[in-house]
C-alpha atoms as a PDB file:
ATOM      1  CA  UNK A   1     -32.731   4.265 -83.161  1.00  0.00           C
ATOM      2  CA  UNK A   2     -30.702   5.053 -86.142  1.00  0.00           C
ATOM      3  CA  UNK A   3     -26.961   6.808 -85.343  1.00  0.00           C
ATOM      4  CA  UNK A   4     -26.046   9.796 -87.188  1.00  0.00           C
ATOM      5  CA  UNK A   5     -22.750   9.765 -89.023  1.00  0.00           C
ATOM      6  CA  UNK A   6     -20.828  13.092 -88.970  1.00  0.00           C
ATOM      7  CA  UNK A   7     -20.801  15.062 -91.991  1.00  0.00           C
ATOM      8  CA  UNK A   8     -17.859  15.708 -94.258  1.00  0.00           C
ATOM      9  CA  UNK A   9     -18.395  19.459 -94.077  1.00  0.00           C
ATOM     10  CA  UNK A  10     -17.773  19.697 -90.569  1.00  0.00           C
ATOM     11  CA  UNK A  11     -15.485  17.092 -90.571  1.00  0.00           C
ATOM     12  CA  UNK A  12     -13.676  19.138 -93.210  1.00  0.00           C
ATOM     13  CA  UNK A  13     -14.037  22.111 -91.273  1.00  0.00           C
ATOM     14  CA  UNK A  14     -12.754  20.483 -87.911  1.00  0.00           C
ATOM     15  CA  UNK A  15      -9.848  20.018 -90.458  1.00  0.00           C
ATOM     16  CA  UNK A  16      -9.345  23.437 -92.033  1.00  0.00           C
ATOM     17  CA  UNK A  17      -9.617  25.037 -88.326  1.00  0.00           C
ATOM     18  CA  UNK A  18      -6.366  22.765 -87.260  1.00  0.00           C
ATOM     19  CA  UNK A  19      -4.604  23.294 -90.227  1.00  0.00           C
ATOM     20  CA  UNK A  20      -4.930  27.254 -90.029  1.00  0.00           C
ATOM     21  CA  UNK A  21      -4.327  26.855 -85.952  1.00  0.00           C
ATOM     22  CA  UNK A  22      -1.127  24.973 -86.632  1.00  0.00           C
ATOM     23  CA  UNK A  23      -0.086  27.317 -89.522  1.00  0.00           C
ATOM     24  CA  UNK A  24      -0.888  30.096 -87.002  1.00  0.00           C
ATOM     25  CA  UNK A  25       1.442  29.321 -84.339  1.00  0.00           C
ATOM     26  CA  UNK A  26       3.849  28.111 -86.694  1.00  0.00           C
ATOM     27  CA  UNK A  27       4.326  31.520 -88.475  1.00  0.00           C
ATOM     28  CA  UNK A  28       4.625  33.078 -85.035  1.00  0.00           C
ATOM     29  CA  UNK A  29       7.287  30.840 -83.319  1.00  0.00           C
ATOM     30  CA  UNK A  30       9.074  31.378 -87.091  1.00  0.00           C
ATOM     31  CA  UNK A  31       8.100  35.404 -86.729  1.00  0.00           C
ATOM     32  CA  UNK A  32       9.146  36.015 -82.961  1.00  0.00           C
ATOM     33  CA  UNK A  33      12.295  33.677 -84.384  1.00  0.00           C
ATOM     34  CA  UNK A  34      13.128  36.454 -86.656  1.00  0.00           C
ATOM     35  CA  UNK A  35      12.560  39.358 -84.935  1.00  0.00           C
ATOM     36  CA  UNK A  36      15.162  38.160 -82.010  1.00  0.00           C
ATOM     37  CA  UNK A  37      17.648  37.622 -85.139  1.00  0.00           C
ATOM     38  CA  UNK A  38      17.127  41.005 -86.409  1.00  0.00           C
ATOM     39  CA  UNK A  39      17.499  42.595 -82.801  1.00  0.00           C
ATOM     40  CA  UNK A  40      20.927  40.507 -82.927  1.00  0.00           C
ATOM     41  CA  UNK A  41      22.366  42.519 -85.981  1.00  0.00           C
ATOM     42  CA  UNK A  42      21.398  45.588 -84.929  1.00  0.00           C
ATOM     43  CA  UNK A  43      24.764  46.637 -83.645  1.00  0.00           C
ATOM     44  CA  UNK A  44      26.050  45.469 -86.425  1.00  0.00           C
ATOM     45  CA  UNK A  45      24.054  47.331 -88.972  1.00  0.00           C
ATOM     46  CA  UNK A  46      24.913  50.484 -86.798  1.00  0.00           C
ATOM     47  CA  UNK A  47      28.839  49.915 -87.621  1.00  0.00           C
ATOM     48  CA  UNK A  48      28.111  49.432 -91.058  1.00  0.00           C
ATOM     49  CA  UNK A  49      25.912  52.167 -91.971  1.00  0.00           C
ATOM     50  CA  UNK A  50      27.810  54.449 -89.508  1.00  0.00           C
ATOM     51  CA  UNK A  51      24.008  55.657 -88.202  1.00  0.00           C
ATOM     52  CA  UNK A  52      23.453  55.019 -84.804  1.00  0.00           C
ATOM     53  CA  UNK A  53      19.372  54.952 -85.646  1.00  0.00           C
ATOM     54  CA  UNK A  54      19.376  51.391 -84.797  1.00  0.00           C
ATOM     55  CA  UNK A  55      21.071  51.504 -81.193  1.00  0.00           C
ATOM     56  CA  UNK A  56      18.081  53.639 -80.326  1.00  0.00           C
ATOM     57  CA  UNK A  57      15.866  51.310 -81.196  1.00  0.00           C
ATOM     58  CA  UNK A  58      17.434  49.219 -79.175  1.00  0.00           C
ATOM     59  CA  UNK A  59      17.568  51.454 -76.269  1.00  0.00           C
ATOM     60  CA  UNK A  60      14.263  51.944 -76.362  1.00  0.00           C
ATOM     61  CA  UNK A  61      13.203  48.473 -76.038  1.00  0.00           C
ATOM     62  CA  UNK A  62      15.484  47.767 -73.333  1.00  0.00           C
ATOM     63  CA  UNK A  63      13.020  50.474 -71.660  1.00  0.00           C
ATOM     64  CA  UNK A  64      15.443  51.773 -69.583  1.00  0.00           C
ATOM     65  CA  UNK A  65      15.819  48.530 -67.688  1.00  0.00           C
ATOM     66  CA  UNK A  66      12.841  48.456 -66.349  1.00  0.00           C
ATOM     67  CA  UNK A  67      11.563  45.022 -66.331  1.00  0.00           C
ATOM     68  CA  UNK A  68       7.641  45.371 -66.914  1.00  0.00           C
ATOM     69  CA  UNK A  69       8.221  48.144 -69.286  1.00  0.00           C
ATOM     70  CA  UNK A  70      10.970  45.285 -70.798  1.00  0.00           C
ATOM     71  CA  UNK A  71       7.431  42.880 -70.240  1.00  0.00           C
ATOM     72  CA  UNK A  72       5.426  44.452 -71.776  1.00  0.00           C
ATOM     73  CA  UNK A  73       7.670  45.459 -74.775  1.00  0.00           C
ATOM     74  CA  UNK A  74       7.877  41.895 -75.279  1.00  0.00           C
ATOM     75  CA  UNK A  75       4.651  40.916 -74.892  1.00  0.00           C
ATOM     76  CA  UNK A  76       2.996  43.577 -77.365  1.00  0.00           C
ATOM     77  CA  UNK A  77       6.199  42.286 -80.080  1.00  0.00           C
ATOM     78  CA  UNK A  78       4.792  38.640 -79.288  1.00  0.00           C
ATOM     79  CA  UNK A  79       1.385  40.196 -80.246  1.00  0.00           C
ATOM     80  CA  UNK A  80       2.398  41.766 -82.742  1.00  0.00           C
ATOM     81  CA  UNK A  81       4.210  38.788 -84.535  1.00  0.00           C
ATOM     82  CA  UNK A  82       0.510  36.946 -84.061  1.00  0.00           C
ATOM     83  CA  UNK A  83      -1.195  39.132 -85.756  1.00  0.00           C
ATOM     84  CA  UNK A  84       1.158  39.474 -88.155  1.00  0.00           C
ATOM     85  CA  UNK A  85       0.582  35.329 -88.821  1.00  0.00           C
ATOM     86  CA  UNK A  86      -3.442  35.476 -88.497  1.00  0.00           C
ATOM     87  CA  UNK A  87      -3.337  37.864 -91.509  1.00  0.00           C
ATOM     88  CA  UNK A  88      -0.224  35.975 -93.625  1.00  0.00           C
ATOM     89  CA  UNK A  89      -3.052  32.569 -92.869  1.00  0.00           C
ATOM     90  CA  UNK A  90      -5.696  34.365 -93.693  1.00  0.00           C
ATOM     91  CA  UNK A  91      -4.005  35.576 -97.207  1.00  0.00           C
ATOM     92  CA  UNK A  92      -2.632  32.022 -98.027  1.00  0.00           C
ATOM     93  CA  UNK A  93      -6.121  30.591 -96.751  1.00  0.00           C
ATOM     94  CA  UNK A  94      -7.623  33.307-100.186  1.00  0.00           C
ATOM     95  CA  UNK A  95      -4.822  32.472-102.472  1.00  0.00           C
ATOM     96  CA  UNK A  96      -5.069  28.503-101.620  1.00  0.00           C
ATOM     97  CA  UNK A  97      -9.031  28.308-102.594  1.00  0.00           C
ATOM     98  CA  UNK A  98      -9.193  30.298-105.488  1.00  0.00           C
ATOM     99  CA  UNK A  99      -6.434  27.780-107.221  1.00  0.00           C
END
């Protein structure tokens, strides 16, 4: 009986699919990272620009306090940021095989 070696495609593949994965999750810690950053300056943009545009933003993801409202606020952001990633790998996946 004669053992079949793998192929290099789908050994290549197995490859490409962790790479993208990693780059995936990667770009959304770095994404959610930046979003909690901007939330930070928020007030602070508000005394600079003298608008108060960004403190109800802010109020309205607080959602009134409410903590599933506050859940799910957070979890559609989280979502959000994914998505956000899946399309920025899926861009540099086009760019990176036509150089």
């Amino acid at each position: 009986m004669r053992k079949e070696k793998p192929s290099l495609a789908v050994s290549g593949s197995l490859k490409q699919t962790l790479i993208k994965t990693a780059s995936t999750v990667a770009l959304t810690v770095l994404l959610i990272a930046l979003l909690r950053e901007l939330l930070r300056i928020l007030p602070w943009l508000d005394q600079v620009t003298g608008l108060h545009a960004w403190a109800s933003i802010l109020q309205t993801l607080a959602a009134g306090g409410v903590t599933q409202q506050q859940q799910m606020i957070a979890a559609g952001l989280m979502l959000l940021c994914f998505l956000v990633a899946v399309v920025l790998v899926r861009v540099g996946e086009k760019v990176f095989t036509r150089s």
